[in-house]
C-alpha atoms as a PDB file:
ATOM      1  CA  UNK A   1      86.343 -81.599 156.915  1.00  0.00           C
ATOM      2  CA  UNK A   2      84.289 -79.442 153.912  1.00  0.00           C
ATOM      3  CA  UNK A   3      84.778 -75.827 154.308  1.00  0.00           C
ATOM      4  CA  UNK A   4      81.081 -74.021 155.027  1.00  0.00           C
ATOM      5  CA  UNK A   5      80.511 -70.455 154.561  1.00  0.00           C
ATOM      6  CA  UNK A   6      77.120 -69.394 155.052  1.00  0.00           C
ATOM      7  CA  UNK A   7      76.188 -66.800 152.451  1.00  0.00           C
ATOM      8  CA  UNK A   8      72.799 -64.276 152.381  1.00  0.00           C
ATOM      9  CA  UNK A   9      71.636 -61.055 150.667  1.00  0.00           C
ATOM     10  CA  UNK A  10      72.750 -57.780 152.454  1.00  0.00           C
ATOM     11  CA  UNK A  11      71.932 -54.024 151.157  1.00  0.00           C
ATOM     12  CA  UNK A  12      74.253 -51.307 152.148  1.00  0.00           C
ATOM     13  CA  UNK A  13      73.155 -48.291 151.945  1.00  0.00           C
ATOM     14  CA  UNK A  14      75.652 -45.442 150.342  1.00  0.00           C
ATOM     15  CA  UNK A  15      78.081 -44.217 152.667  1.00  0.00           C
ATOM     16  CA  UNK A  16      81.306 -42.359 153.012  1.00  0.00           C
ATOM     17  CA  UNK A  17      84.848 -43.458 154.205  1.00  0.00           C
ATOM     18  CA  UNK A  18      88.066 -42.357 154.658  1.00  0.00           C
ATOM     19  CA  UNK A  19      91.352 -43.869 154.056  1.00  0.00           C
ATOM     20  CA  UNK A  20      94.179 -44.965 151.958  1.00  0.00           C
ATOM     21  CA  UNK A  21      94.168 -45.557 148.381  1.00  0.00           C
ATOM     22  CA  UNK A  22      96.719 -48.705 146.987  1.00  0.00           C
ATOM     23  CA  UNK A  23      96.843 -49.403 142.801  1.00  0.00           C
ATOM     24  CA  UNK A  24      98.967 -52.779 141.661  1.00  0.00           C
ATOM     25  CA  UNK A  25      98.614 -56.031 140.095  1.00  0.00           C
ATOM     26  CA  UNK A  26      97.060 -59.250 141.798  1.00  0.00           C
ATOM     27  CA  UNK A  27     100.435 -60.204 142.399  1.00  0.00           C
ATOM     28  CA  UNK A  28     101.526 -57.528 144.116  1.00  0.00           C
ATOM     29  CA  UNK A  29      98.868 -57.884 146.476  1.00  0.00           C
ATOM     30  CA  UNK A  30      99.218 -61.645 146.912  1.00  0.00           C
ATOM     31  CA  UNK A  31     103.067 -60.178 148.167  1.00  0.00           C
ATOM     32  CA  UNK A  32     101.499 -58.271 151.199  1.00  0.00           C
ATOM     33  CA  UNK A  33     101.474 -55.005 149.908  1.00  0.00           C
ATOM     34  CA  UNK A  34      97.600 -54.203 150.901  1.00  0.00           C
ATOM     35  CA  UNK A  35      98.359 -55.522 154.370  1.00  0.00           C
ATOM     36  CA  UNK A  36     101.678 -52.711 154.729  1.00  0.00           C
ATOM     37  CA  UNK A  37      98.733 -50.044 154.005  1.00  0.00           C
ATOM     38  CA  UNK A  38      95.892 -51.926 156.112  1.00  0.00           C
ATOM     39  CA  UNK A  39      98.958 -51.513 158.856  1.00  0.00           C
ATOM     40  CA  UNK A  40      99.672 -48.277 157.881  1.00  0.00           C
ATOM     41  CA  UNK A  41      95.732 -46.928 157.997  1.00  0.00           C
ATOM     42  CA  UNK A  42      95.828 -48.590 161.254  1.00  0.00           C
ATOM     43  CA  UNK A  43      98.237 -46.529 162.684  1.00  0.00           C
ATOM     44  CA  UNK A  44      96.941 -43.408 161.350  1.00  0.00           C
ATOM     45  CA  UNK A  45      93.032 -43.864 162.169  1.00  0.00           C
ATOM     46  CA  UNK A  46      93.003 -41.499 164.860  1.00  0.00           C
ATOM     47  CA  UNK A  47      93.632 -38.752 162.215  1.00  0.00           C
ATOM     48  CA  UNK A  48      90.253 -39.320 160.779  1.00  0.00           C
ATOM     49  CA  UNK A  49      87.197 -36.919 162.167  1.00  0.00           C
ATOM     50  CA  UNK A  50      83.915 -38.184 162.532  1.00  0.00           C
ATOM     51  CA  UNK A  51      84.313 -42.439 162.637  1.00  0.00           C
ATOM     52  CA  UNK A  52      81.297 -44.638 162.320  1.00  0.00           C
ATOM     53  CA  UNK A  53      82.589 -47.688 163.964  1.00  0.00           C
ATOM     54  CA  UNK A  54      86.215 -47.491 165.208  1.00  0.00           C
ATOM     55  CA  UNK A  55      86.198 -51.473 165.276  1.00  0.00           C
ATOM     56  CA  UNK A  56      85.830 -51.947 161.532  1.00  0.00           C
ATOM     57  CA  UNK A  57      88.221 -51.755 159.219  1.00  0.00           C
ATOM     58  CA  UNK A  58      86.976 -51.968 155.861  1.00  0.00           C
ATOM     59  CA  UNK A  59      88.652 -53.188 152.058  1.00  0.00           C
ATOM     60  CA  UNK A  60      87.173 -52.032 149.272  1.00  0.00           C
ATOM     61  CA  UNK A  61      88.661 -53.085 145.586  1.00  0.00           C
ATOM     62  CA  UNK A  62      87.614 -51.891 142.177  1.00  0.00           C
ATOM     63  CA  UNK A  63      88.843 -53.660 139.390  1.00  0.00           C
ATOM     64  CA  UNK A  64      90.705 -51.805 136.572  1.00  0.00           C
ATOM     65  CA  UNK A  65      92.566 -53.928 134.412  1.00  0.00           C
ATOM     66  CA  UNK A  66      92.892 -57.462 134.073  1.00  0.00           C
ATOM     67  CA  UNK A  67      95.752 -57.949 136.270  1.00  0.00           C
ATOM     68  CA  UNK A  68      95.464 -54.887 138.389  1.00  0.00           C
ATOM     69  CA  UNK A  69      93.358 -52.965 140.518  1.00  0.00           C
ATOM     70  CA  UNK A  70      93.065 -50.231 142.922  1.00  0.00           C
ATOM     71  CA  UNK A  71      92.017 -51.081 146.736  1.00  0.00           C
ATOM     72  CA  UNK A  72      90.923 -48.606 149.663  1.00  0.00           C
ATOM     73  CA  UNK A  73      91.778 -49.330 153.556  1.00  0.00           C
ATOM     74  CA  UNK A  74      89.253 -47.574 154.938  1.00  0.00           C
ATOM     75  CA  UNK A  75      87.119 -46.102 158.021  1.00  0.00           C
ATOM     76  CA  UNK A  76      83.539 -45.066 157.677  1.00  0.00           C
ATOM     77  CA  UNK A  77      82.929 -41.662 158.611  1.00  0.00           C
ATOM     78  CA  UNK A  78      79.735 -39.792 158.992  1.00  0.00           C
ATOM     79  CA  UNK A  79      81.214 -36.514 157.022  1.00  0.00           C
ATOM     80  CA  UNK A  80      84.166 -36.086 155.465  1.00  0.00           C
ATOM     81  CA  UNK A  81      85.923 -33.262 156.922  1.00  0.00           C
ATOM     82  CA  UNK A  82      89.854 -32.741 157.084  1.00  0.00           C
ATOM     83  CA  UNK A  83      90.942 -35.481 155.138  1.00  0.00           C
ATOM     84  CA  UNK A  84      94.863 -35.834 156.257  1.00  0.00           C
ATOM     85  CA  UNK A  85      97.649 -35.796 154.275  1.00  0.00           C
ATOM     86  CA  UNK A  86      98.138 -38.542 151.627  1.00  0.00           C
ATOM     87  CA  UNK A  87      94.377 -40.188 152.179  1.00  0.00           C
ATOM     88  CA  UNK A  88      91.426 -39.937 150.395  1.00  0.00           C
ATOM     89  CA  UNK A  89      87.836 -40.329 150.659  1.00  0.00           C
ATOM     90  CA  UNK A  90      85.525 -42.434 148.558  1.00  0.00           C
ATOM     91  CA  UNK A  91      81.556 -42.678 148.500  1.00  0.00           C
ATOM     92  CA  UNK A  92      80.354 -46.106 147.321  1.00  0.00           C
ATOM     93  CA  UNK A  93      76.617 -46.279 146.615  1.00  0.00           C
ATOM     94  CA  UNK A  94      73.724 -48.396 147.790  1.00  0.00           C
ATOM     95  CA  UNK A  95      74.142 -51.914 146.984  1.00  0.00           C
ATOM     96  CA  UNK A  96      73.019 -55.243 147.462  1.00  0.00           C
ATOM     97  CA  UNK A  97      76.057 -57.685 148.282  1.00  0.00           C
ATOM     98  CA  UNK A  98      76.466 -61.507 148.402  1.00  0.00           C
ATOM     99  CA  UNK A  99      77.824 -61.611 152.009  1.00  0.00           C
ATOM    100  CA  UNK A 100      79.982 -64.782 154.128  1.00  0.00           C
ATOM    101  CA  UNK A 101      82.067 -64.783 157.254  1.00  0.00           C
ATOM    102  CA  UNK A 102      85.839 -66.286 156.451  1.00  0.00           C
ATOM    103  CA  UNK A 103      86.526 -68.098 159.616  1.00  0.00           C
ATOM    104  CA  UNK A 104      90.009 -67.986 160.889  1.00  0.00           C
ATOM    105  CA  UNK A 105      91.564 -71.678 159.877  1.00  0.00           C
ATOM    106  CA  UNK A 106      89.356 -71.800 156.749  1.00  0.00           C
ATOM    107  CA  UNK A 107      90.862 -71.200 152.870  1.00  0.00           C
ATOM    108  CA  UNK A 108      90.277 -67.975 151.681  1.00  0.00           C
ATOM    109  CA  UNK A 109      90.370 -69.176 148.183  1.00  0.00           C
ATOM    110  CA  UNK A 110      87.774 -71.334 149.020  1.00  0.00           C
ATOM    111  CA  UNK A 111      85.537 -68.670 150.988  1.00  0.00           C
ATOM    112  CA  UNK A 112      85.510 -66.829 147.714  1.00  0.00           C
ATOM    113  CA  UNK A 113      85.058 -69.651 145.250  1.00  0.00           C
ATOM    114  CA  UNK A 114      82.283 -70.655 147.827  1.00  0.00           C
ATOM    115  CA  UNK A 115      81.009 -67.157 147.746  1.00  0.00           C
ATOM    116  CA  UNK A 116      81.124 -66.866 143.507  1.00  0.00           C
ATOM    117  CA  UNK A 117      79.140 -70.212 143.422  1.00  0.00           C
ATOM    118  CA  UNK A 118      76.757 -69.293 145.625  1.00  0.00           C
ATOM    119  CA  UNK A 119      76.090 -66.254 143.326  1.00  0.00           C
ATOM    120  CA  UNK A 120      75.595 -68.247 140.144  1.00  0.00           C
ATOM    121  CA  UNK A 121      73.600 -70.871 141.582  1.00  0.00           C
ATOM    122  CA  UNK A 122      71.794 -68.331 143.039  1.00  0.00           C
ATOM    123  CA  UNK A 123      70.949 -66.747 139.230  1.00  0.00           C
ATOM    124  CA  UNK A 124      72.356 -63.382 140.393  1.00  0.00           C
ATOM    125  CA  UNK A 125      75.147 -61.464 138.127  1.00  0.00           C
ATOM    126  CA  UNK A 126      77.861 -59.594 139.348  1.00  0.00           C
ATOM    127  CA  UNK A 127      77.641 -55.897 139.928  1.00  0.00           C
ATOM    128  CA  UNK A 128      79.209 -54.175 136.427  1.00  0.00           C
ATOM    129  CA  UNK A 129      80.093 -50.861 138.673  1.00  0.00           C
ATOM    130  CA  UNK A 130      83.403 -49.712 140.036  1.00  0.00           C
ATOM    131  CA  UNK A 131      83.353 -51.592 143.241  1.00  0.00           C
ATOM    132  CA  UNK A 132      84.000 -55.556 143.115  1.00  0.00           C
ATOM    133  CA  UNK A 133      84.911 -56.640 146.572  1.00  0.00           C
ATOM    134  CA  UNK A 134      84.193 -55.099 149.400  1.00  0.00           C
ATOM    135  CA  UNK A 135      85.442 -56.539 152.921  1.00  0.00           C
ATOM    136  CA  UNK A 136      85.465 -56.237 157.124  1.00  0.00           C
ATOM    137  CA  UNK A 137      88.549 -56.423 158.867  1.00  0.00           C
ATOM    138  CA  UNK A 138      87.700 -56.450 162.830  1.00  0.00           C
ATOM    139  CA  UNK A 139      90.229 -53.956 163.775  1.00  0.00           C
ATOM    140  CA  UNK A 140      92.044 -55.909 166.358  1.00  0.00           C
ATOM    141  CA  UNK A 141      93.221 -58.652 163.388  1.00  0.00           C
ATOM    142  CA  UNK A 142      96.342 -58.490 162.705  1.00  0.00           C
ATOM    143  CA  UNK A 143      96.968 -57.238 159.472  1.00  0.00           C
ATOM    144  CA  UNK A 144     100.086 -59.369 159.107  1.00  0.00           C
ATOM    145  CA  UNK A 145      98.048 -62.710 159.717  1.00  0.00           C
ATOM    146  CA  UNK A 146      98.157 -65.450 157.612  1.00  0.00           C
ATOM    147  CA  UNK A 147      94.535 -66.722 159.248  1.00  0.00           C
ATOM    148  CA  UNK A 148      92.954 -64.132 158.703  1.00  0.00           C
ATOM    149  CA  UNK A 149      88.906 -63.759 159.778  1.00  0.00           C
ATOM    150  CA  UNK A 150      86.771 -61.282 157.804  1.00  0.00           C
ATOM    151  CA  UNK A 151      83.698 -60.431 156.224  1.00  0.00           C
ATOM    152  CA  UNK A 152      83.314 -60.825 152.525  1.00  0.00           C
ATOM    153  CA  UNK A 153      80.818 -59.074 150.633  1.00  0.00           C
ATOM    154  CA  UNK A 154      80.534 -58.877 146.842  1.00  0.00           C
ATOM    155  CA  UNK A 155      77.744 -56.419 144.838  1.00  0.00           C
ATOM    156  CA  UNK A 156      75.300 -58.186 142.651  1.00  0.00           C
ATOM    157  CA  UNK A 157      72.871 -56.736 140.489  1.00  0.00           C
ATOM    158  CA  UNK A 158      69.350 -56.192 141.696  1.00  0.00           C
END
């Protein structure tokens, strides 16, 4: 059966967040290392003051090199106020993002190579900013899970 992902427009409007800050290589992450700090932030949420929605865990990735990049598991806050030990907070602006829903038993390689096509036959070009990925993680997934279900959302330019 053909994978679907249904894929629309979305603007986010600029927000702050809250959370942990990870820098490695593609590889690195393709290990499991961003799912040890999605667990970790997980653990630690109820040190953050002033949560949006405490059911929504959000990944954020900004491209650096060409085989690394830094990536942010993170809460969205109203304020930032008291940010604890060893987090940090980050403030992405308004942006329009390509948006699908990964279903659990789908390919996630093929959510995103869904999601890039859609893009380009679309006409729209990538965002040239910091952020290049930005993603929701219901909070009750397991970060460990290897069917994973999640929002993807990349920024295009308007």
């Amino acid at each position: 059966m053909e994978q679907k992902n249904e894929c629309m427009l979305v603007t986010k409007e600029s927000f702050q967040a809250v959370g942990l800050k990870w820098s490695g290589t593609f590889a690195d992450a393709g290990a499991g290392e961003i799912r040890l700090v999605q667990a970790e932030m997980k653990k630690r949420m109820n040190e953050i003051k002033h949560v949006v929605n405490k059911h929504i865990l959000l990944g954020l990735s900004c491209h650096m090199t060409e085989d690394s990049f830094t990536h942010y598991s993170a809460i969205e806050v109203e304020h930032v106020e008291d940010i604890p030990d060893g987090m940090v907070s980050i403030s992405p602006p308004t942006l329009t993002y390509a948006k699908c829903q990964h279903q659990r038993g789908q390919n996630i390689e093929v959510s995103y190579n869904h999601i890039y096509a859609w893009i380009e036959d679309k006409g729209y070009r990538l965002y040239q900013g910091d952020i290049t990925h930005y993603e929701e993680y219901p909070m009750h997934e397991d970060p460990h899970s290897e069917d994973p279900e999640f929002v993807i959302m990349i920024p295009i330019e308007t």
